[in-house]
C-alpha atoms as a PDB file:
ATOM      1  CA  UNK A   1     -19.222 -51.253  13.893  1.00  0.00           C
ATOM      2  CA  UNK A   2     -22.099 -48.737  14.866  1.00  0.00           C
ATOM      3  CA  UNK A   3     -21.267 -45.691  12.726  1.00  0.00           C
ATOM      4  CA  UNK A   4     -21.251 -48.914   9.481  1.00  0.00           C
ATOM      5  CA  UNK A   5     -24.346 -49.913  10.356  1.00  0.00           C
ATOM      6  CA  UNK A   6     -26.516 -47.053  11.559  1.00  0.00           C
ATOM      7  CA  UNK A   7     -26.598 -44.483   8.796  1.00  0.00           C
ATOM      8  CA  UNK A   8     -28.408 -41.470   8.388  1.00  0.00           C
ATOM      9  CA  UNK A   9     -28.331 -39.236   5.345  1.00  0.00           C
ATOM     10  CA  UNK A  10     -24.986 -38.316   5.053  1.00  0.00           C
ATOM     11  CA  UNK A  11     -25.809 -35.886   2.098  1.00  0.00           C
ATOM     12  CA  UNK A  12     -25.734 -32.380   3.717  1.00  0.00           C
ATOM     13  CA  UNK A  13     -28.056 -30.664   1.474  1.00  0.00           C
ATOM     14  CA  UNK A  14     -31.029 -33.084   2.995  1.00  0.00           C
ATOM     15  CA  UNK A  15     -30.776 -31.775   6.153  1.00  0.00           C
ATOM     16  CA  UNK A  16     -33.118 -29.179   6.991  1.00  0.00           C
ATOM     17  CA  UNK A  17     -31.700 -25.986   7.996  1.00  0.00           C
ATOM     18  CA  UNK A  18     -33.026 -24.426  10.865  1.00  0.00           C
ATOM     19  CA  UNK A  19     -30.447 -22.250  11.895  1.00  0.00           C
ATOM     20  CA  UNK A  20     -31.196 -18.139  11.524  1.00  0.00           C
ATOM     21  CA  UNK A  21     -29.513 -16.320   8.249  1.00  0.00           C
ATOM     22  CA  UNK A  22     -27.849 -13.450   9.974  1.00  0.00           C
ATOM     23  CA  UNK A  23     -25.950 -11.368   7.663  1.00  0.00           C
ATOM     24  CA  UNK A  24     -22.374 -10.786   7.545  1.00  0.00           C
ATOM     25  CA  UNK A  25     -20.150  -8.082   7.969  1.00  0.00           C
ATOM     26  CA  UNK A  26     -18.758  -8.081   4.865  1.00  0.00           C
ATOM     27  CA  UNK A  27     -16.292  -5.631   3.216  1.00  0.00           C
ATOM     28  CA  UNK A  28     -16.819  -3.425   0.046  1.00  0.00           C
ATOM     29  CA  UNK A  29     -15.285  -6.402  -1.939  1.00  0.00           C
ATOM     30  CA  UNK A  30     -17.337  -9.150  -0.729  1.00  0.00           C
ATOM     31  CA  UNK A  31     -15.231 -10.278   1.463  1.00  0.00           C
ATOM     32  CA  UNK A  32     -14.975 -11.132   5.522  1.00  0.00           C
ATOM     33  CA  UNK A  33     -11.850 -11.589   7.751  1.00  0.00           C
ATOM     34  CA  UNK A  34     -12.261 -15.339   9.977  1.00  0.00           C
ATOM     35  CA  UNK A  35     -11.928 -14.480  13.388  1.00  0.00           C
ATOM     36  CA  UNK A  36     -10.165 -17.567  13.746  1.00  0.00           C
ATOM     37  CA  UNK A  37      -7.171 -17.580  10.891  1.00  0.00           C
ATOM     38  CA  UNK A  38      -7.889 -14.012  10.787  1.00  0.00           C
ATOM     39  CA  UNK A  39      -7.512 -14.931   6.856  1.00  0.00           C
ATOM     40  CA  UNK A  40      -9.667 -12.577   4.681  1.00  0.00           C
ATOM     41  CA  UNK A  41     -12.429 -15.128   2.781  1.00  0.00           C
ATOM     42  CA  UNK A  42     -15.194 -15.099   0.523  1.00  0.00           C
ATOM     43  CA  UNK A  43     -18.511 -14.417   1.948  1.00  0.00           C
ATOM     44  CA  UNK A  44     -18.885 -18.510   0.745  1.00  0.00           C
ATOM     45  CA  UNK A  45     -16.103 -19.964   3.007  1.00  0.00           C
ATOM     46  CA  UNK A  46     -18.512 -18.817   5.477  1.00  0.00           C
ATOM     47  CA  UNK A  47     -21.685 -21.042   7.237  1.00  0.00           C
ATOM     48  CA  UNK A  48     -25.169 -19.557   5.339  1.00  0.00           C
ATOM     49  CA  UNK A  49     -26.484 -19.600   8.175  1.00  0.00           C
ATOM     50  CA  UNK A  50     -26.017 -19.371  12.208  1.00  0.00           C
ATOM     51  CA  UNK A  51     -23.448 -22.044  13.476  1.00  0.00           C
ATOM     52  CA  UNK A  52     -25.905 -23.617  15.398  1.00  0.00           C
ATOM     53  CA  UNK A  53     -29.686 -23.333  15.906  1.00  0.00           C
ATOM     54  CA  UNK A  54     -29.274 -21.360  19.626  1.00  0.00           C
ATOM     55  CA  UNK A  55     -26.459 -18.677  18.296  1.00  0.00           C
ATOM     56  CA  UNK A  56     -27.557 -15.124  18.432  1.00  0.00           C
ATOM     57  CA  UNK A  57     -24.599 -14.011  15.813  1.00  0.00           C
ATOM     58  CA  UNK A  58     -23.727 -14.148  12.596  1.00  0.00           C
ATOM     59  CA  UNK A  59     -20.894 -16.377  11.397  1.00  0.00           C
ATOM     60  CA  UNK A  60     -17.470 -14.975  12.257  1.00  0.00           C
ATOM     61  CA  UNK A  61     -15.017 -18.111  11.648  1.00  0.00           C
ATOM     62  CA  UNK A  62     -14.577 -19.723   8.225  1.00  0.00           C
ATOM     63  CA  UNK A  63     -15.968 -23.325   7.361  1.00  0.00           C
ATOM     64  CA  UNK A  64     -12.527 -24.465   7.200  1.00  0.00           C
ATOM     65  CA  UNK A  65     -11.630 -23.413  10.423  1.00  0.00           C
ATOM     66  CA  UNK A  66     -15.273 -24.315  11.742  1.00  0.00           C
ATOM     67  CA  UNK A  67     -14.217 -28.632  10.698  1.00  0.00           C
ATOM     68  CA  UNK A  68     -10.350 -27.959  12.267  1.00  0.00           C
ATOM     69  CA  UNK A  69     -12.363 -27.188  15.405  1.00  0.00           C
ATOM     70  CA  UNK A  70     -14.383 -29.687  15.357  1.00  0.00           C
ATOM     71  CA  UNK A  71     -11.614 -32.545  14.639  1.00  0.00           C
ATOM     72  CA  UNK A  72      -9.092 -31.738  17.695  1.00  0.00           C
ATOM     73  CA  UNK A  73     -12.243 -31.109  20.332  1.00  0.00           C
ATOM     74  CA  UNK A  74     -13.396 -34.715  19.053  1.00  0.00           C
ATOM     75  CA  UNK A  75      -9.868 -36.231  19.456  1.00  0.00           C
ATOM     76  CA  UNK A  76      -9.137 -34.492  23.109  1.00  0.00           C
ATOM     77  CA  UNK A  77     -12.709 -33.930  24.728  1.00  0.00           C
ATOM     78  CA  UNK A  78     -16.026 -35.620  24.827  1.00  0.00           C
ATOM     79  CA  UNK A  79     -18.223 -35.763  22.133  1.00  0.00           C
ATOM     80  CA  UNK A  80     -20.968 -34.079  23.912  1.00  0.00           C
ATOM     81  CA  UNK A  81     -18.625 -30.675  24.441  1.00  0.00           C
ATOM     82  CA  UNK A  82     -18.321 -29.878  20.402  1.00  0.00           C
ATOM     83  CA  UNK A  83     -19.406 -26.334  20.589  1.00  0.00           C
ATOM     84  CA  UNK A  84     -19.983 -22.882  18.406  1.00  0.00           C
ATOM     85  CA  UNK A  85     -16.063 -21.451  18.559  1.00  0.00           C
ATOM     86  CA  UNK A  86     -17.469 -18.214  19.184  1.00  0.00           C
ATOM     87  CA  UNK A  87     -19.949 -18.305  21.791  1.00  0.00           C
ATOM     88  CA  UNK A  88     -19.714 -22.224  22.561  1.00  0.00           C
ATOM     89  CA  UNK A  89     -22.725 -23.004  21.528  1.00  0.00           C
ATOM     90  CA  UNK A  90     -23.346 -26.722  21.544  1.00  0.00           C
ATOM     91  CA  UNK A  91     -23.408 -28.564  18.436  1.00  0.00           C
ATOM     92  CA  UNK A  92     -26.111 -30.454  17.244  1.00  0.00           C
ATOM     93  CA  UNK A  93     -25.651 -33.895  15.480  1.00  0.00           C
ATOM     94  CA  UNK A  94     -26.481 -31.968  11.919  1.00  0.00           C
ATOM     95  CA  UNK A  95     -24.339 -29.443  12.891  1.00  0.00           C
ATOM     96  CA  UNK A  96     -21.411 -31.872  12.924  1.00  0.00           C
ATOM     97  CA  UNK A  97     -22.732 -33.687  10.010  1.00  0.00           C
ATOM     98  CA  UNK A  98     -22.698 -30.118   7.967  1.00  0.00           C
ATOM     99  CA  UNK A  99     -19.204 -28.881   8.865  1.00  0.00           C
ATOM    100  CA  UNK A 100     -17.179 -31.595   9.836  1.00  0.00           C
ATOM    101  CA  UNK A 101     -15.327 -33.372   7.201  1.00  0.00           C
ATOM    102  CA  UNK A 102     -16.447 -37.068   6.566  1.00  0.00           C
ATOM    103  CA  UNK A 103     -13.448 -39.048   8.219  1.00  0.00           C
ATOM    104  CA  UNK A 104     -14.091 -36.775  11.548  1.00  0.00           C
ATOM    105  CA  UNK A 105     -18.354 -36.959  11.049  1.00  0.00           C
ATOM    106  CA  UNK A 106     -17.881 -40.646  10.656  1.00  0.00           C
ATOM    107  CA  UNK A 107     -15.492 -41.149  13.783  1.00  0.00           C
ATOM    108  CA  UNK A 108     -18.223 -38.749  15.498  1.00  0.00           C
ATOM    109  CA  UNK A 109     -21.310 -40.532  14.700  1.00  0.00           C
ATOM    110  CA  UNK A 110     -19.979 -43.938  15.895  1.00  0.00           C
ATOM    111  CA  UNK A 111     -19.061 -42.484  19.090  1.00  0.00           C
ATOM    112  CA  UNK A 112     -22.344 -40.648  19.665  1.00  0.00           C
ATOM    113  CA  UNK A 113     -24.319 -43.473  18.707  1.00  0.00           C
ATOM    114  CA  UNK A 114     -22.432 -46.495  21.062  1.00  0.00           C
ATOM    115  CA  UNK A 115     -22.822 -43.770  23.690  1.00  0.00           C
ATOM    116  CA  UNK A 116     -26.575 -43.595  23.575  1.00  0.00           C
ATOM    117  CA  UNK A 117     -27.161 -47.303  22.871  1.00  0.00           C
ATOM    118  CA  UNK A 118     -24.682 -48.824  25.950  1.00  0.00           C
ATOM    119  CA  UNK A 119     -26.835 -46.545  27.716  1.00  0.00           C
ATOM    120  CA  UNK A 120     -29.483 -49.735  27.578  1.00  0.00           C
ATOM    121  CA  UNK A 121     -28.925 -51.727  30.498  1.00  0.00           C
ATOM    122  CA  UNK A 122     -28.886 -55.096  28.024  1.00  0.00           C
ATOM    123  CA  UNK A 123     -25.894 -53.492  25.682  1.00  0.00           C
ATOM    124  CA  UNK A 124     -22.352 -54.945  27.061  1.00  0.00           C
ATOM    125  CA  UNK A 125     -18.694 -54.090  25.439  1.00  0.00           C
ATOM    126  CA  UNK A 126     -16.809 -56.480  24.839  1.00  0.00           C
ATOM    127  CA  UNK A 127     -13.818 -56.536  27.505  1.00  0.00           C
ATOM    128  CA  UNK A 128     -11.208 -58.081  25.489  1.00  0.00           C
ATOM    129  CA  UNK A 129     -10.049 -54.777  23.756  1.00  0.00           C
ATOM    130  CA  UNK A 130     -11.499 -55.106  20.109  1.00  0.00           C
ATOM    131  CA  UNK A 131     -13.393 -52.376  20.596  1.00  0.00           C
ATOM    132  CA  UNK A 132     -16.870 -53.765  19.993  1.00  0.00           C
ATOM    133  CA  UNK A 133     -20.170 -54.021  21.951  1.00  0.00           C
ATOM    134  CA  UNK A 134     -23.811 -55.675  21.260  1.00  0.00           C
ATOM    135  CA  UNK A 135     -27.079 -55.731  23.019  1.00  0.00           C
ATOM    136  CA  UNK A 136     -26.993 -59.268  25.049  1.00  0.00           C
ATOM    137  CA  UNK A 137     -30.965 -59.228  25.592  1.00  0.00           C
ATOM    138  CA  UNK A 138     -30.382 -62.134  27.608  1.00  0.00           C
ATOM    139  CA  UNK A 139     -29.208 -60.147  30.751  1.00  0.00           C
ATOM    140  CA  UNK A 140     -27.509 -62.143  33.724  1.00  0.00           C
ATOM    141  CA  UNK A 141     -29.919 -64.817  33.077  1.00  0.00           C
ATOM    142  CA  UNK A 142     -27.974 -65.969  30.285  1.00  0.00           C
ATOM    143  CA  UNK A 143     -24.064 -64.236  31.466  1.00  0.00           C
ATOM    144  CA  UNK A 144     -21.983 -65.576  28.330  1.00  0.00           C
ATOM    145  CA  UNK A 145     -21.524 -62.930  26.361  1.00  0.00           C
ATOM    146  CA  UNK A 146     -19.727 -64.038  22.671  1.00  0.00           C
ATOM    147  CA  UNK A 147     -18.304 -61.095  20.842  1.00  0.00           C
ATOM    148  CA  UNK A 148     -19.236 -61.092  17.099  1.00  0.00           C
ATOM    149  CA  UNK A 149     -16.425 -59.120  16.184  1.00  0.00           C
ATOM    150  CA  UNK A 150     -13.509 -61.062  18.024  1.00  0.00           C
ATOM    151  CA  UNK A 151     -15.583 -64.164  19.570  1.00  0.00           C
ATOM    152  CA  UNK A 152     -13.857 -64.312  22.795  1.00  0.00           C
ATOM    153  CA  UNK A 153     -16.080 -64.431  26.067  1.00  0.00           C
ATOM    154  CA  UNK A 154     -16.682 -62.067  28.354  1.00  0.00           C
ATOM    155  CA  UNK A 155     -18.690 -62.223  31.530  1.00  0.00           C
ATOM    156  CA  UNK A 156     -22.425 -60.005  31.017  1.00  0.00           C
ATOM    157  CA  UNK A 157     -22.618 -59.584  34.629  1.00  0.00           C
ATOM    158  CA  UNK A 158     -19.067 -58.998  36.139  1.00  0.00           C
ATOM    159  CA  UNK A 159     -17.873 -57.492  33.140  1.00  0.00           C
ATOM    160  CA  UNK A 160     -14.685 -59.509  33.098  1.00  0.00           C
ATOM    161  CA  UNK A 161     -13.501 -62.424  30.679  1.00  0.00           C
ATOM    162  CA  UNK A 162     -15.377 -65.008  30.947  1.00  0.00           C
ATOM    163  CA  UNK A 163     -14.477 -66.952  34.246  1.00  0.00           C
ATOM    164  CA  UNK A 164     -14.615 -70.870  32.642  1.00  0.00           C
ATOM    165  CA  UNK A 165     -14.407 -72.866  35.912  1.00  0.00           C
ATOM    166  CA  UNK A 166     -16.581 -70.855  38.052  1.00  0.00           C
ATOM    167  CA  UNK A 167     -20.253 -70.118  37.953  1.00  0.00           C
ATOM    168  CA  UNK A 168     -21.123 -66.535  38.631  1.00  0.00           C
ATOM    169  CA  UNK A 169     -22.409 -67.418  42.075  1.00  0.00           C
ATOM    170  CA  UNK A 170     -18.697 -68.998  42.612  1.00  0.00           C
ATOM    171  CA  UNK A 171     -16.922 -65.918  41.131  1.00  0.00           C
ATOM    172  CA  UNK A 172     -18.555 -63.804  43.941  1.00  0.00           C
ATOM    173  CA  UNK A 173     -17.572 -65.600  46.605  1.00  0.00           C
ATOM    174  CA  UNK A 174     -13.727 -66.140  44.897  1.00  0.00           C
ATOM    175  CA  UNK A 175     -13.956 -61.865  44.603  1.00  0.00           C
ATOM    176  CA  UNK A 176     -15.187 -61.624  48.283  1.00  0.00           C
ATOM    177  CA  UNK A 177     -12.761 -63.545  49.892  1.00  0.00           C
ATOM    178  CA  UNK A 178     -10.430 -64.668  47.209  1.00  0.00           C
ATOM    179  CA  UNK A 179      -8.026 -66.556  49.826  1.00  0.00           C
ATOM    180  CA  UNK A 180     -10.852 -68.308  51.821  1.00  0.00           C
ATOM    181  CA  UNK A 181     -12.175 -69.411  48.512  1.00  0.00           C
ATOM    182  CA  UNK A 182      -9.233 -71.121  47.575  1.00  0.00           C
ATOM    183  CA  UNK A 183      -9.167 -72.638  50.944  1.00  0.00           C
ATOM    184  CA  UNK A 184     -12.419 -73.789  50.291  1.00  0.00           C
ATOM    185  CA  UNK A 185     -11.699 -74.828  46.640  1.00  0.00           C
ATOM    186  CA  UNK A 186      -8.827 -77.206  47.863  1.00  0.00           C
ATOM    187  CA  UNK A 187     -10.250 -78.893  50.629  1.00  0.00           C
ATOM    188  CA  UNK A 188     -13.188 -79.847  47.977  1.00  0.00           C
ATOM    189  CA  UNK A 189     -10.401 -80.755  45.617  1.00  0.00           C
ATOM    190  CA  UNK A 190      -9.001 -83.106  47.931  1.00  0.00           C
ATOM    191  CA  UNK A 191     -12.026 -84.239  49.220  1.00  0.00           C
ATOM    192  CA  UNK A 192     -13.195 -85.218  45.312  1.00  0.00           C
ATOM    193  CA  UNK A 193      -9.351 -86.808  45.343  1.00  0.00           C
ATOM    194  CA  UNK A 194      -9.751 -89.221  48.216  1.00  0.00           C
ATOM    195  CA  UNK A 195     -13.364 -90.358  47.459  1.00  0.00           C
ATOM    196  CA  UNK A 196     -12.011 -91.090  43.732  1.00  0.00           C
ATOM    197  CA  UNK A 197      -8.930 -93.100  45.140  1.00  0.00           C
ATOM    198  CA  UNK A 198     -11.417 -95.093  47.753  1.00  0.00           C
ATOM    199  CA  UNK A 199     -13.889 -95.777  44.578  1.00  0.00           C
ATOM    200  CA  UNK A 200     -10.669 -97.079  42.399  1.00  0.00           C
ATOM    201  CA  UNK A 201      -9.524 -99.186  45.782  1.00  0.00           C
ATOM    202  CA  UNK A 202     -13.018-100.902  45.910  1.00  0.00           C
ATOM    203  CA  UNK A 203     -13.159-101.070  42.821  1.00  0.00           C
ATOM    204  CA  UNK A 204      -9.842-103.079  42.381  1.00  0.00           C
ATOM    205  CA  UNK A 205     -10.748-105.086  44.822  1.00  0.00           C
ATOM    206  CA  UNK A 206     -14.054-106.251  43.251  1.00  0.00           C
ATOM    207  CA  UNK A 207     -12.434-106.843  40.150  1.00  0.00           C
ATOM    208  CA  UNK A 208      -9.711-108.861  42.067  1.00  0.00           C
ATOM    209  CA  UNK A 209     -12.146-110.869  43.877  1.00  0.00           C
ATOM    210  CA  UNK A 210     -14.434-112.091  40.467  1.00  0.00           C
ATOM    211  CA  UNK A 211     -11.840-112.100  37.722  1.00  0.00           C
ATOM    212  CA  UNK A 212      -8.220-113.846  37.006  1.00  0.00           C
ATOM    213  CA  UNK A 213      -5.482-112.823  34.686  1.00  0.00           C
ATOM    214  CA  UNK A 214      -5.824-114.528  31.526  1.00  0.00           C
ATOM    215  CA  UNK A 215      -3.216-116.963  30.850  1.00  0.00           C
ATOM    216  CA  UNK A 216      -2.371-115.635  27.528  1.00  0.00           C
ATOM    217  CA  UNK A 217      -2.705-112.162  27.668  1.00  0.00           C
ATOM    218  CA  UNK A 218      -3.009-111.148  31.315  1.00  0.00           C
ATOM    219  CA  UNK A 219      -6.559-109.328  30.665  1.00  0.00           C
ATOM    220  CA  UNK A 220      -8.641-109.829  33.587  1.00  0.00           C
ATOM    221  CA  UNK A 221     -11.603-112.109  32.795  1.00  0.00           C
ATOM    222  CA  UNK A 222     -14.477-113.300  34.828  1.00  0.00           C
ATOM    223  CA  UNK A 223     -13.927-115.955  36.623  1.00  0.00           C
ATOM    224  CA  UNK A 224     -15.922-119.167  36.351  1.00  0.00           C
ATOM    225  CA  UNK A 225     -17.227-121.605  38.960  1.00  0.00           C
ATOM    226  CA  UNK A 226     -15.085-124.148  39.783  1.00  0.00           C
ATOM    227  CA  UNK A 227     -11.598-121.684  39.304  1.00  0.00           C
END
């Protein structure tokens, strides 16, 4: 899949932070109250730094709380709408990669990825449900499309399983007037019919006309002069 085989540094302490250090409001103790659980935390259950590179405040909600957030936007909202919880914000990919836990990161980066490569008008998912896609550099030129994940066909143009009997000149016409087209695709059958039975009846009658049964085992053989 895309998030296996594209993989940037997942080790957070590579990434270069760029986001402000805004001090907290901490109490006497140390401590700060997450204006999320509204628990009372450690000033190190809290980000070191601004949320994201664009907020103007310091951290209010708790890394814990920070990853929750992150894991039910993914599951019920686009990718693209992960945001600061306190001033929505949006979330940068190392923003993701520094809160969210690795499951959630890892779900995240395959999406985000396969969203900017099927962007490329040569990338094509695979319409049989599997859940995979590939770059068919080929184009229309070439329309079979062979998934590498489940190997059934689709169709790179029409975007539909692979249509076996029809060319995708023929598949247009069939999807423009499907009932003409069958029309059409019967009267050629039965057109191909008759000139096959007219070829068997001549040919028959040629074999008729230069061969006899043989007398032992009925074969048709050529007949000689003279017979």
């Amino acid at each position: 899949m895309f998030g296996q085989r594209y993989r940037p540094d997942s080790t957070k302490d590579a990434l270069t932070t760029t986001n402000r250090r805004l001090k907290l409001q901490l109490s006497p103790n140390g401590s700060q109250n997450c204006v999320v659980c509204t628990d009372t935390k450690k000033a190190s259950e809290f980000p070191a730094s601004t949320i994201t590179k664009s907020c103007e405040h310091p951290p209010m909600t708790c890394l814990d709380c920070i990853a929750v957030s992150i894991r039910i936007t993914l599951k019920s909202r686009q990718w693209k709408d992960l945001s600061c919880t306190e001033c929505n914000e949006r979330l940068g990919f190392e923003d993701v990669q520094r809160y969210a836990d690795e499951k959630t990161f890892k779900s995240y980066e395959t999406i985000s990825i396969r969203a900017v490569v099927s962007e490329s008008p040569d990338f094509a998912w695979c319409v049989h449900g599997c859940g995979d896609g590939q770059l068919h550099e080929a184009g229309a030129a070439q329309p079979v499309v062979t998934c590498r994940t489940c190997g059934k066909q689709s169709c790179f143009r029409h975007k539909v399983a692979w249509h076996e009997t029809l060319s995708c000149a023929e598949y247009d016409a069939f999807l423009k007037d499907p009932k003409g087209f069958r029309g059409a695709n019967l009267a050629m059958e039965a057109a191909a019919w008759k000139k096959q039975e007219e070829e068997e009846k001549a040919t028959a009658l040629m074999v008729s006309k230069t061969t006899k049964p043989c007398p032992d085992c009925k074969t048709p053989i050529e007949k000689s002069q003279g017979w």
